[in-house]
Protein backbone atom coordinates (compact mmCIF):
# COMPACT_ATOMS: atom_id res chain seq x y z
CA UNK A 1 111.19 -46.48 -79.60
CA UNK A 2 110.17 -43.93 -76.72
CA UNK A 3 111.33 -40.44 -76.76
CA UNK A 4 113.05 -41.54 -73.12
CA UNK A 5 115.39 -44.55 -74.63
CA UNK A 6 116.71 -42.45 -77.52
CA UNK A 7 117.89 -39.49 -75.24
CA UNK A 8 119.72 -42.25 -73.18
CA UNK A 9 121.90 -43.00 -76.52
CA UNK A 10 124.77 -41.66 -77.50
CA UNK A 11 125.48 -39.42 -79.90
CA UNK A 12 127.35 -41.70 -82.31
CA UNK A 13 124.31 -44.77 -81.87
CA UNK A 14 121.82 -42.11 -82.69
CA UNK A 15 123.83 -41.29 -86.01
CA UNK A 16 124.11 -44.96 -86.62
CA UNK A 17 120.70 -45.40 -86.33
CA UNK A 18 119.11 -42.84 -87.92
CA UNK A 19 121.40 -43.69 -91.16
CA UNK A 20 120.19 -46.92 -90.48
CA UNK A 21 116.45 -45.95 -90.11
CA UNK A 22 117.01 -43.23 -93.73
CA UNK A 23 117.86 -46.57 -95.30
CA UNK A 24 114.89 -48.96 -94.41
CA UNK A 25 112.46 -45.79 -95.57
CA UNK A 26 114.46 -45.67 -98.71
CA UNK A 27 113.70 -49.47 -99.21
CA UNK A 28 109.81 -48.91 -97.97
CA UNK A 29 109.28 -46.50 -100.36
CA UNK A 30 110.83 -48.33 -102.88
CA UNK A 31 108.47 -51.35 -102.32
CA UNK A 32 105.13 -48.91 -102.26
CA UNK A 33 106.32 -47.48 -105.62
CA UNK A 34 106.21 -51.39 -106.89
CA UNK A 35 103.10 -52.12 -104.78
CA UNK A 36 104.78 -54.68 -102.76
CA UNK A 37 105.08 -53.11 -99.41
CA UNK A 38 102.83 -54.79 -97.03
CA UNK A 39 102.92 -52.44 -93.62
CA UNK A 40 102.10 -48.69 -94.97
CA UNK A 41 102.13 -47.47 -91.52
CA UNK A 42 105.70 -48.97 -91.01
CA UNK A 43 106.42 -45.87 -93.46
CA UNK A 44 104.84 -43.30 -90.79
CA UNK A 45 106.71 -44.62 -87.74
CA UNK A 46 109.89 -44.64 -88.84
CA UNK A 47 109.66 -40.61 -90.07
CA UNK A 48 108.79 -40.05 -87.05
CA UNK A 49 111.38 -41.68 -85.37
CA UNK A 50 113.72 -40.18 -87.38
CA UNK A 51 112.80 -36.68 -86.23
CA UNK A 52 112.74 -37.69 -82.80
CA UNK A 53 116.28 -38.92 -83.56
CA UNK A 54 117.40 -35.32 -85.13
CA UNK A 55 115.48 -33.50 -82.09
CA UNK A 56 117.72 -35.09 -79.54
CA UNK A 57 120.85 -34.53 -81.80
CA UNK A 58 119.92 -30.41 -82.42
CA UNK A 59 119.45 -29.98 -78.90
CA UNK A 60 122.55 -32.04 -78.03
CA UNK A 61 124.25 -29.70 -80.49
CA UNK A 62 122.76 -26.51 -79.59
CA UNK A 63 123.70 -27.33 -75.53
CA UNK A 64 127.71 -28.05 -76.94
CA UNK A 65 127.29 -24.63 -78.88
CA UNK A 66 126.56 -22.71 -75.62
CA UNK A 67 129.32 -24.09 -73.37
């Protein structure tokens, strides 16, 4: 997902996703620990996406702090 489409989401999707996203690495890493997990990279692209998700929600915070 591009940087663009998650700052179009709301605040509340983002948290639903990224609690979604935190469990699907959870169950990645659990199948590389038993050698069954079949897309390593999958692992990569979803920690980043997960920062991208908590970059939009700091600054989101951070801009409600200042008002």
């Amino acid at each position: 997902m591009k940087f663009k489409e998650i700052s179009e989401m709301s605040s509340d999707e983002l948290r639903t996703k990224k609690r979604d996203m935190r469990q699907e690495s959870l169950h990645l890493r659990l199948q590389q620990q038993s050698g069954q997990l079949e897309q390593p990279s999958r692992l990569r692209l979803i920690r980043r996406e997960v920062a991208r998700i908590e970059t939009i929600l700091s600054q989101r915070d951070a801009k409600a702090e200042k008002k």
